[in-house]
C-alpha atoms as a PDB file:
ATOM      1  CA  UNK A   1     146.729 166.640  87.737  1.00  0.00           C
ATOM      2  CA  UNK A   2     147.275 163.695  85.161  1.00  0.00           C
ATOM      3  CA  UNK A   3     144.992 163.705  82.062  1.00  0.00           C
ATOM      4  CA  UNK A   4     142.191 160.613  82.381  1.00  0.00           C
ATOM      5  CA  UNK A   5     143.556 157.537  80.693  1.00  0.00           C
ATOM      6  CA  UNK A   6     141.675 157.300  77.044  1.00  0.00           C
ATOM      7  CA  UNK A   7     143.418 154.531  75.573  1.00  0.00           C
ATOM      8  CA  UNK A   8     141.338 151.686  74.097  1.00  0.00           C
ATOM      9  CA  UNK A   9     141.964 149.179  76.949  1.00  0.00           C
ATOM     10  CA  UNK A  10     140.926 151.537  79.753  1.00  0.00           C
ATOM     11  CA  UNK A  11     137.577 152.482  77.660  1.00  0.00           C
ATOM     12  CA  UNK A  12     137.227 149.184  76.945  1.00  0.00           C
ATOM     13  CA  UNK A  13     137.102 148.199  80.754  1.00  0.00           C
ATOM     14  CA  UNK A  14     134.740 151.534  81.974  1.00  0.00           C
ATOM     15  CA  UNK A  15     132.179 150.360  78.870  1.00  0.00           C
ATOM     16  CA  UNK A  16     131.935 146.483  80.464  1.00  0.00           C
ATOM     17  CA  UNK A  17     132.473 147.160  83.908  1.00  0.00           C
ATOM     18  CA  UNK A  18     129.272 146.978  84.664  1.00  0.00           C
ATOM     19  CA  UNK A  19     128.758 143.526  82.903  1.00  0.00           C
ATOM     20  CA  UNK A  20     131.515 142.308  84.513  1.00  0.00           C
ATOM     21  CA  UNK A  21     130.129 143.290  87.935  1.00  0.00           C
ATOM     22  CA  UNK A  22     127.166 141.403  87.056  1.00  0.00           C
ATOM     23  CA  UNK A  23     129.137 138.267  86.554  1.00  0.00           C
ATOM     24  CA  UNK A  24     131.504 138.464  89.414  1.00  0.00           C
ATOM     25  CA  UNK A  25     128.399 139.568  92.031  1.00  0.00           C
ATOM     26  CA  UNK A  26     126.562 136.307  91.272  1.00  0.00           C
ATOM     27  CA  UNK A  27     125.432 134.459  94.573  1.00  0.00           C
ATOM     28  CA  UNK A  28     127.852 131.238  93.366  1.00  0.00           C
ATOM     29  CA  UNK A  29     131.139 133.398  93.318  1.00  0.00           C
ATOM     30  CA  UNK A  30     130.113 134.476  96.838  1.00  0.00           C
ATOM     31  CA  UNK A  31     129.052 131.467  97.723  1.00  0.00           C
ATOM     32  CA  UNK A  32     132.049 129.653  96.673  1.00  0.00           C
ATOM     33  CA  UNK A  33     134.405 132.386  98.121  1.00  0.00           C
ATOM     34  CA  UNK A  34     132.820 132.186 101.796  1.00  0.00           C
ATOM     35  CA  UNK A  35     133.714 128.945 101.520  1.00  0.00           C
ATOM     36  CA  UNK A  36     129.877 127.425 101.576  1.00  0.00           C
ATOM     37  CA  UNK A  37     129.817 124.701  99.313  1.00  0.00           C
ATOM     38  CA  UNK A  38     131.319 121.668  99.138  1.00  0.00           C
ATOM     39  CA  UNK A  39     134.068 119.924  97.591  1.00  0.00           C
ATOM     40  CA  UNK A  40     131.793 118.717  94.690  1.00  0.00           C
ATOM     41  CA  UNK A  41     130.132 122.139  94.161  1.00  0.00           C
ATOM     42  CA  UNK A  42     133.287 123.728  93.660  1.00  0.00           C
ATOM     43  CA  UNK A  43     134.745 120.492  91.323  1.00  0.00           C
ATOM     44  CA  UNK A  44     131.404 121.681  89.347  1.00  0.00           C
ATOM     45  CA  UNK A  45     132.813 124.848  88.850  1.00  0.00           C
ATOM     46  CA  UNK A  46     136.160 123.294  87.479  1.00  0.00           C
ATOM     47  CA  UNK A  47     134.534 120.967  84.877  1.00  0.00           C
ATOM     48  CA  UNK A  48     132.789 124.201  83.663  1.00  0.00           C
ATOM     49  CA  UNK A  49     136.129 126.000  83.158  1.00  0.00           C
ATOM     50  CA  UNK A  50     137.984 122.898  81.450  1.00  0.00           C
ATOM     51  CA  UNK A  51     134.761 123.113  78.660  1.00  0.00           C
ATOM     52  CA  UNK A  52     135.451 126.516  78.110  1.00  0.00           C
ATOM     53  CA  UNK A  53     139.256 126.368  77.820  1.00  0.00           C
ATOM     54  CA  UNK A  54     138.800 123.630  75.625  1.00  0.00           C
ATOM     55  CA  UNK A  55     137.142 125.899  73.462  1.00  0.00           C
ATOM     56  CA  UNK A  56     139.024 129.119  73.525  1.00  0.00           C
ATOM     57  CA  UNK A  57     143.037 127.381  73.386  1.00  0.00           C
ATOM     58  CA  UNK A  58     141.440 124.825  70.696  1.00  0.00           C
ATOM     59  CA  UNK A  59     141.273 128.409  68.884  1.00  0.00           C
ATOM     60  CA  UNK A  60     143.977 130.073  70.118  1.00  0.00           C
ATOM     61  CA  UNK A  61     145.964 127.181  68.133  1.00  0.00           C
ATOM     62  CA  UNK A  62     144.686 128.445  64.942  1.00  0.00           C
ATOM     63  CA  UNK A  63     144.893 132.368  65.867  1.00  0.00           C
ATOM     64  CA  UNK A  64     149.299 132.418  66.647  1.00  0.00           C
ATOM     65  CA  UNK A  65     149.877 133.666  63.170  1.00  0.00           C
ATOM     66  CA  UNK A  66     146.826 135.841  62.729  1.00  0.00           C
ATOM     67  CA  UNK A  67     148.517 139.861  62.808  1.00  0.00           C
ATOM     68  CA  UNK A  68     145.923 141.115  64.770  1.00  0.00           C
ATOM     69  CA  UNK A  69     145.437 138.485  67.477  1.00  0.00           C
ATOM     70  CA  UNK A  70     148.784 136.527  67.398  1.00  0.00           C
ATOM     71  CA  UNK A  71     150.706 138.662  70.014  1.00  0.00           C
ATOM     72  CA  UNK A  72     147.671 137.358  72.412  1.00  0.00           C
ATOM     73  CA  UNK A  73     148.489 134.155  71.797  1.00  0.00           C
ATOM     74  CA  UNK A  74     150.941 132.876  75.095  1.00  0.00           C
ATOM     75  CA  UNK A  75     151.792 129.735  76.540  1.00  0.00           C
ATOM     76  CA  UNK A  76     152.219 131.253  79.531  1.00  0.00           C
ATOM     77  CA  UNK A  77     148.571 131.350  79.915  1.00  0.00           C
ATOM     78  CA  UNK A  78     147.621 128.024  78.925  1.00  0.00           C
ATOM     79  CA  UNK A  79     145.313 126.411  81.378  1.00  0.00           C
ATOM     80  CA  UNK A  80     144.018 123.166  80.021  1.00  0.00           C
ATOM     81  CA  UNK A  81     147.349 121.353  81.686  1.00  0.00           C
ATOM     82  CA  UNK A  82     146.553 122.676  85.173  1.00  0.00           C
ATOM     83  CA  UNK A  83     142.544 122.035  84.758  1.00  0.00           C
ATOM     84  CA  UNK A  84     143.653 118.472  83.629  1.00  0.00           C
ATOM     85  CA  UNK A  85     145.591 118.534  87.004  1.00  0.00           C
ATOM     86  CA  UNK A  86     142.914 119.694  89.107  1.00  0.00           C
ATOM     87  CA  UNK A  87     140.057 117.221  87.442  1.00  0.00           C
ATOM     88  CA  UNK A  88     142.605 114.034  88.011  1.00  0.00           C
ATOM     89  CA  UNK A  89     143.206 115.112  91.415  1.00  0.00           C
ATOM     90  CA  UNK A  90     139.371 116.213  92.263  1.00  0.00           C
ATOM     91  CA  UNK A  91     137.282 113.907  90.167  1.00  0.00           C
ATOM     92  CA  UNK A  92     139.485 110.626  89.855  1.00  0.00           C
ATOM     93  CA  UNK A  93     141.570 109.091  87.297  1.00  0.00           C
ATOM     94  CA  UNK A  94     138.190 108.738  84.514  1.00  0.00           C
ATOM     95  CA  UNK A  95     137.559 112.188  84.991  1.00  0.00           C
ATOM     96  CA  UNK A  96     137.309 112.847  81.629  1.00  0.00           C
ATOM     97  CA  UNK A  97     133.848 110.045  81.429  1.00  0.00           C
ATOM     98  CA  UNK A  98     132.496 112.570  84.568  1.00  0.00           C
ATOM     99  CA  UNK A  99     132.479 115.771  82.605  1.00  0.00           C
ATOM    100  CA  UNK A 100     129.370 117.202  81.672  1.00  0.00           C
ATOM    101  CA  UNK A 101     128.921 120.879  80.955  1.00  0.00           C
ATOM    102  CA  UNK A 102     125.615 122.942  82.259  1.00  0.00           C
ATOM    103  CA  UNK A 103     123.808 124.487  79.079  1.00  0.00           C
ATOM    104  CA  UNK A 104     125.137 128.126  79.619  1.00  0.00           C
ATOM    105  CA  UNK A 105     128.721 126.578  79.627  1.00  0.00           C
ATOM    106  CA  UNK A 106     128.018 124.420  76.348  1.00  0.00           C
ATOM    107  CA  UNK A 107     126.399 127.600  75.102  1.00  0.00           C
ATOM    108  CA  UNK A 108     129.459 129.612  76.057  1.00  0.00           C
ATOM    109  CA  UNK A 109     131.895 127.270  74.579  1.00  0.00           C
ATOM    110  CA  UNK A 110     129.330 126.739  71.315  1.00  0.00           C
ATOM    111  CA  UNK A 111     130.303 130.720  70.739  1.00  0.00           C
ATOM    112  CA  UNK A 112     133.865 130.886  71.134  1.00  0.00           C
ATOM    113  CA  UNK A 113     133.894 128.054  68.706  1.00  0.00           C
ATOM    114  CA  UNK A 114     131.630 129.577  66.432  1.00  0.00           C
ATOM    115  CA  UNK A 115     132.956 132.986  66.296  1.00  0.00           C
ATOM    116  CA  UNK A 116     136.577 133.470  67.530  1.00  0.00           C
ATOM    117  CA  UNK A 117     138.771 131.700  64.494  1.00  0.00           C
ATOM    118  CA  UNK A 118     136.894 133.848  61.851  1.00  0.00           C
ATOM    119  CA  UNK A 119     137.147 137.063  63.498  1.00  0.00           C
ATOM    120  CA  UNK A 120     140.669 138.528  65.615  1.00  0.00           C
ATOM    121  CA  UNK A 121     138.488 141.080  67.350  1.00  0.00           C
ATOM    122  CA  UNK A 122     135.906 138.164  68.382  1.00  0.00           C
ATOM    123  CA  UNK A 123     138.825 136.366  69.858  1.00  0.00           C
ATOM    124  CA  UNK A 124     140.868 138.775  71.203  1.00  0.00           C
ATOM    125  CA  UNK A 125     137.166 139.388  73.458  1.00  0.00           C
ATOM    126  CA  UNK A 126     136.771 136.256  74.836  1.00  0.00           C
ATOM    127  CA  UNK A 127     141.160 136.084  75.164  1.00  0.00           C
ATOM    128  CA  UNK A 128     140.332 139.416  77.354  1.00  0.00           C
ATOM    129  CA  UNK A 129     137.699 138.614  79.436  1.00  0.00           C
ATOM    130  CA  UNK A 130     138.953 135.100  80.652  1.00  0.00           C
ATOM    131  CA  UNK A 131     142.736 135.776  81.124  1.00  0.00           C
ATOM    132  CA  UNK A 132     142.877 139.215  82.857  1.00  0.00           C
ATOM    133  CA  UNK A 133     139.891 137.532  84.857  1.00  0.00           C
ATOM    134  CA  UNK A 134     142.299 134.968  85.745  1.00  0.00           C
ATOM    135  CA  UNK A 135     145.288 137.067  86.466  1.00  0.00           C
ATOM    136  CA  UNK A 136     143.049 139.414  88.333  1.00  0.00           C
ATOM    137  CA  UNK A 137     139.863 138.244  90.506  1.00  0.00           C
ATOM    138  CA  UNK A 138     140.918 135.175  89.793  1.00  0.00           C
ATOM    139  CA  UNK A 139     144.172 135.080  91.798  1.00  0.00           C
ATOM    140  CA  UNK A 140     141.615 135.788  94.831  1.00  0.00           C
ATOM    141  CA  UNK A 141     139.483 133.091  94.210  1.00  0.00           C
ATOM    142  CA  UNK A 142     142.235 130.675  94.112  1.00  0.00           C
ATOM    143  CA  UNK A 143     143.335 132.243  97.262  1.00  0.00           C
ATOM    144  CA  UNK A 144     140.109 131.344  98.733  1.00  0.00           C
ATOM    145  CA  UNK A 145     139.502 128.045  97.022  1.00  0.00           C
ATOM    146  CA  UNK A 146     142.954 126.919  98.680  1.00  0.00           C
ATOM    147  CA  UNK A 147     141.668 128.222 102.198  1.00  0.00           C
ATOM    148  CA  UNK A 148     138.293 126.173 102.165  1.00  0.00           C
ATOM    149  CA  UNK A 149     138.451 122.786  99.893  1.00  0.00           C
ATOM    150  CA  UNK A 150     141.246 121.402 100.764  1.00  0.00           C
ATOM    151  CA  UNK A 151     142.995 121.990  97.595  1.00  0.00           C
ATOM    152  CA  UNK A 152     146.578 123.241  96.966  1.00  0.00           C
ATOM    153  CA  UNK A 153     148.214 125.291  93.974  1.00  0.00           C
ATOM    154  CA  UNK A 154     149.416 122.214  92.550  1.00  0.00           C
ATOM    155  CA  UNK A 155     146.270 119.538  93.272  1.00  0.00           C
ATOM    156  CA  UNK A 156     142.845 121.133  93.229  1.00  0.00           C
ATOM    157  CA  UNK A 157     143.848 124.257  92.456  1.00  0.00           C
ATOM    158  CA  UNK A 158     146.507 124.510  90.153  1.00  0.00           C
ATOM    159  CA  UNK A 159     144.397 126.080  87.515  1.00  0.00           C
ATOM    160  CA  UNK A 160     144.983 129.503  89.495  1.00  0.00           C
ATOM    161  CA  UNK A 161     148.830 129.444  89.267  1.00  0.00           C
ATOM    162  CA  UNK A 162     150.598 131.341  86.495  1.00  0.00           C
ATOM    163  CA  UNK A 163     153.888 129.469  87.190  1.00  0.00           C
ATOM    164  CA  UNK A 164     155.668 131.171  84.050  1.00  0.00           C
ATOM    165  CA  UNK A 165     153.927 134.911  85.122  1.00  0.00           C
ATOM    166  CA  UNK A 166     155.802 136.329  88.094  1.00  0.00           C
ATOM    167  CA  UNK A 167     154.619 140.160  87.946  1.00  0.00           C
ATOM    168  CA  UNK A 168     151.274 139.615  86.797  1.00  0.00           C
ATOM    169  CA  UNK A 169     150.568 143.449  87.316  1.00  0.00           C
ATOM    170  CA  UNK A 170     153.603 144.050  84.687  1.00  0.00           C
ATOM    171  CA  UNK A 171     152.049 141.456  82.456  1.00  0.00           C
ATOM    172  CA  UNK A 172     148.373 142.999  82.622  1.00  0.00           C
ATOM    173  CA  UNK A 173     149.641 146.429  81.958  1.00  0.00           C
ATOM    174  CA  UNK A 174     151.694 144.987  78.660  1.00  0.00           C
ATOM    175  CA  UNK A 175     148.764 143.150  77.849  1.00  0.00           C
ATOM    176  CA  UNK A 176     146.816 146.380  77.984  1.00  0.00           C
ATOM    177  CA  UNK A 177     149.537 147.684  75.970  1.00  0.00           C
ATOM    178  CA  UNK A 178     148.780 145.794  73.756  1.00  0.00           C
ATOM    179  CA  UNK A 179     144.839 146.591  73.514  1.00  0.00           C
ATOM    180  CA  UNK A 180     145.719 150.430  73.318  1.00  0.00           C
ATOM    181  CA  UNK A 181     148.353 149.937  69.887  1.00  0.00           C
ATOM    182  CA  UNK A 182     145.817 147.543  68.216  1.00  0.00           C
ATOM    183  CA  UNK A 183     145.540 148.037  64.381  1.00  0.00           C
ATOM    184  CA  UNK A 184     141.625 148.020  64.978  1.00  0.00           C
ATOM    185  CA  UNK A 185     139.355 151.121  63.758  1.00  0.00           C
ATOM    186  CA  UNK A 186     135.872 152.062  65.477  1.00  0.00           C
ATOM    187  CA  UNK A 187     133.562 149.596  64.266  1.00  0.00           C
ATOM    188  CA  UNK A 188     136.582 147.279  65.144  1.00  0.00           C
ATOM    189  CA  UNK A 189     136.957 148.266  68.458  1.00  0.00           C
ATOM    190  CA  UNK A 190     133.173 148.456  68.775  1.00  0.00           C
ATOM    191  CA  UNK A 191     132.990 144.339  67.418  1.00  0.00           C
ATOM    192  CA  UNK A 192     135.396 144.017  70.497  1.00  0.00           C
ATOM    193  CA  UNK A 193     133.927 145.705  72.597  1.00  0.00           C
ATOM    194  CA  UNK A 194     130.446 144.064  72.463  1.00  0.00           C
ATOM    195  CA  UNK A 195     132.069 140.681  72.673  1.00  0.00           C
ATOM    196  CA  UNK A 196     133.098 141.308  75.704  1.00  0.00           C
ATOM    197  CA  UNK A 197     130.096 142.436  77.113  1.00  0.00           C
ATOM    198  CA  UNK A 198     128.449 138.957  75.197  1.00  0.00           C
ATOM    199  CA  UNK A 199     131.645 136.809  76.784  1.00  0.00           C
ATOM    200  CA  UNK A 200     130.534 138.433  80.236  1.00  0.00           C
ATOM    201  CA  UNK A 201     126.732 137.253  79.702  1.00  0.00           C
ATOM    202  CA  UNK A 202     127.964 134.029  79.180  1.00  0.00           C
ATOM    203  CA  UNK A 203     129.979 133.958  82.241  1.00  0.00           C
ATOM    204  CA  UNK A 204     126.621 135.129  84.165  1.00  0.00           C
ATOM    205  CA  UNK A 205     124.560 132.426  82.795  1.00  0.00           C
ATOM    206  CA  UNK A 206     127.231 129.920  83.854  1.00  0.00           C
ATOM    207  CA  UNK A 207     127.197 131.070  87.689  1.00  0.00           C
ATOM    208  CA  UNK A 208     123.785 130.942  87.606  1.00  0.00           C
ATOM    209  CA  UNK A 209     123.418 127.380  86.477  1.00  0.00           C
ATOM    210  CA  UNK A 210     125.921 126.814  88.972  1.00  0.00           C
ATOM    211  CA  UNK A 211     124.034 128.635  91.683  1.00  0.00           C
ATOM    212  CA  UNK A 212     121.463 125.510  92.177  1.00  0.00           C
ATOM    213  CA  UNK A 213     124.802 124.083  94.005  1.00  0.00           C
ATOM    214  CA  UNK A 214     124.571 126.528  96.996  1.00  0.00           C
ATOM    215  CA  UNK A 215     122.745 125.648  99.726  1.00  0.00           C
ATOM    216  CA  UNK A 216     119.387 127.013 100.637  1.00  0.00           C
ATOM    217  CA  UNK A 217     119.493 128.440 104.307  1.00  0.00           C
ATOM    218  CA  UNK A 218     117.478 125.607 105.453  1.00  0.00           C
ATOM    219  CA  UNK A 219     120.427 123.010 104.306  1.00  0.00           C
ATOM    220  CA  UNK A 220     122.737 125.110 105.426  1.00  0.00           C
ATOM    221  CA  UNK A 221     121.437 124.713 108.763  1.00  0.00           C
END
C-alpha cells in the first residue's frame, strides 16, 4: 500500500478543495456547460477573463526574476494573445471600447494587482489557482464551449488551447513539483495557502455576477 501523498502541493489542493468546489458548482459554469446561454452570455464570461489576465501577466512581467516565483513564470501559459483572439472574433474589431468588467471581476483583478508583485507566495496563489484551472477543468469547458457557441480553438475559443503544452498532465505534475521543493516555511506556505482559498472567493463572486446571464425557467421556455 503506497504512503498518502504529503507534499505541499497535494495539501495544498485537499485544504481548498472545498473552495474550489464552491467556485466550479456555481449555476453559471453549469449553465454555460449545458450549453444554455447564448453567444453573448458566454462572450461575458470572456471579457471577465481578459480583466483578470490583464492583471495577473501585467505581474507576472515583474515576478520572472523573483527566486521564489520566477520558475512559475512561462510563456507557455500566456493567455492575453488568445483572449485578444477570442474578443476580436466574438465582440468585433473595437472590442477593446466593449469591455467592461462586473464588480467581483474588477475586485478580483484590484487584488492581484494589489498584492501579487510584493509578495512571491501571493502570486504564486493566484498563478495556481488560474493556470492548473485552465489546464484542468478548463480543458472541459473549452470542450463544451466549442460544442454549443459556435466557436472553434482558434476563433471563440482559443483561450482554452495550450498550443506550446502537449502533455498537460506531465506539465501539472512538474508544476506540482515545483509547489512541493518551494523554499517557503509554514507561515509561508500558510500565506499561500489562504490566497488561494481568497483567489477562489473571487472566482465565486465572478460566476455569480455572471449568473444574472442565465435564463430563468420562464425564458427558457
Amino acid at each position: 500500500m503506497n504512503p498518502p501523498d504529503t507534499g505541499f502541493s497535494a495539501r495544498l489542493r485537499a485544504e481548498t478543495r472545498e473552495a474550489h468546489q464552491t467556485a466550479e458548482s456555481q449555476r453559471y459554469v453549469s449553465a454555460l456547460t449545458a450549453g444554455e446561454l447564448d453567444v453573448a452570455g458566454y462572450a461575458t464570461l470572456v471579457v471577465q477573463h481578459h480583466v483578470i489576465y490583464e492583471a495577473l501577466e501585467g505581474v507576472a512581467g515583474t515576478m520572472r526574476d523573483d527566486p521564489l516565483a520566477g520558475p512559475f513564470v512561462d510563456d507557455a501559459l500566456t493567455r492575453l494573445p488568445a483572449l485578444a483572439r477570442d474578443l476580436r472574433f466574438l465582440l468585433g474589431p473595437e472590442w477593446r471600447q466593449r469591455i467592461e468588467p462586473t464588480p467581483a471581476t474588477a475586485a478580483y483583478a484590484a487584488r492581484i494587482n494589489a498584492v501579487c508583485a510584493g509578495s512571491a507566495e501571493r502570486f504564486i496563489a493566484h498563478h495556481y489557482t488560474r493556470y492548473l484551472g485552465d489546464l484542468s477543468g478548463g480543458r472541459h469547458i473549452g470542450r463544451c464551449v466549442v460544442r454549443h457557441y459556435g466557436v472553434t480553438g482558434d476563433a471563440g475559443a482559443a483561450f482554452y488551447t495550450f498550443d506550446r503544452i502537449t502533455d498537460p498532465k506531465s506539465y501539472k505534475d512538474a508544476y506540482r513539483a515545483r509547489l512541493d521543493a518551494l523554499a517557503l516555511d509554514e507561515a509561508g506556505r500558510a500565506a499561500l495557502r489562504d490566497e488561494v482559498l481568497v483567489a477562489y472567493g473571487h472566482n465565486t463572486a465572478v460566476f455569480t455576477d455572471l449568473s444574472r446571464l442565465v435564463p430563468t425557467a420562464g425564458e427558457a421556455a
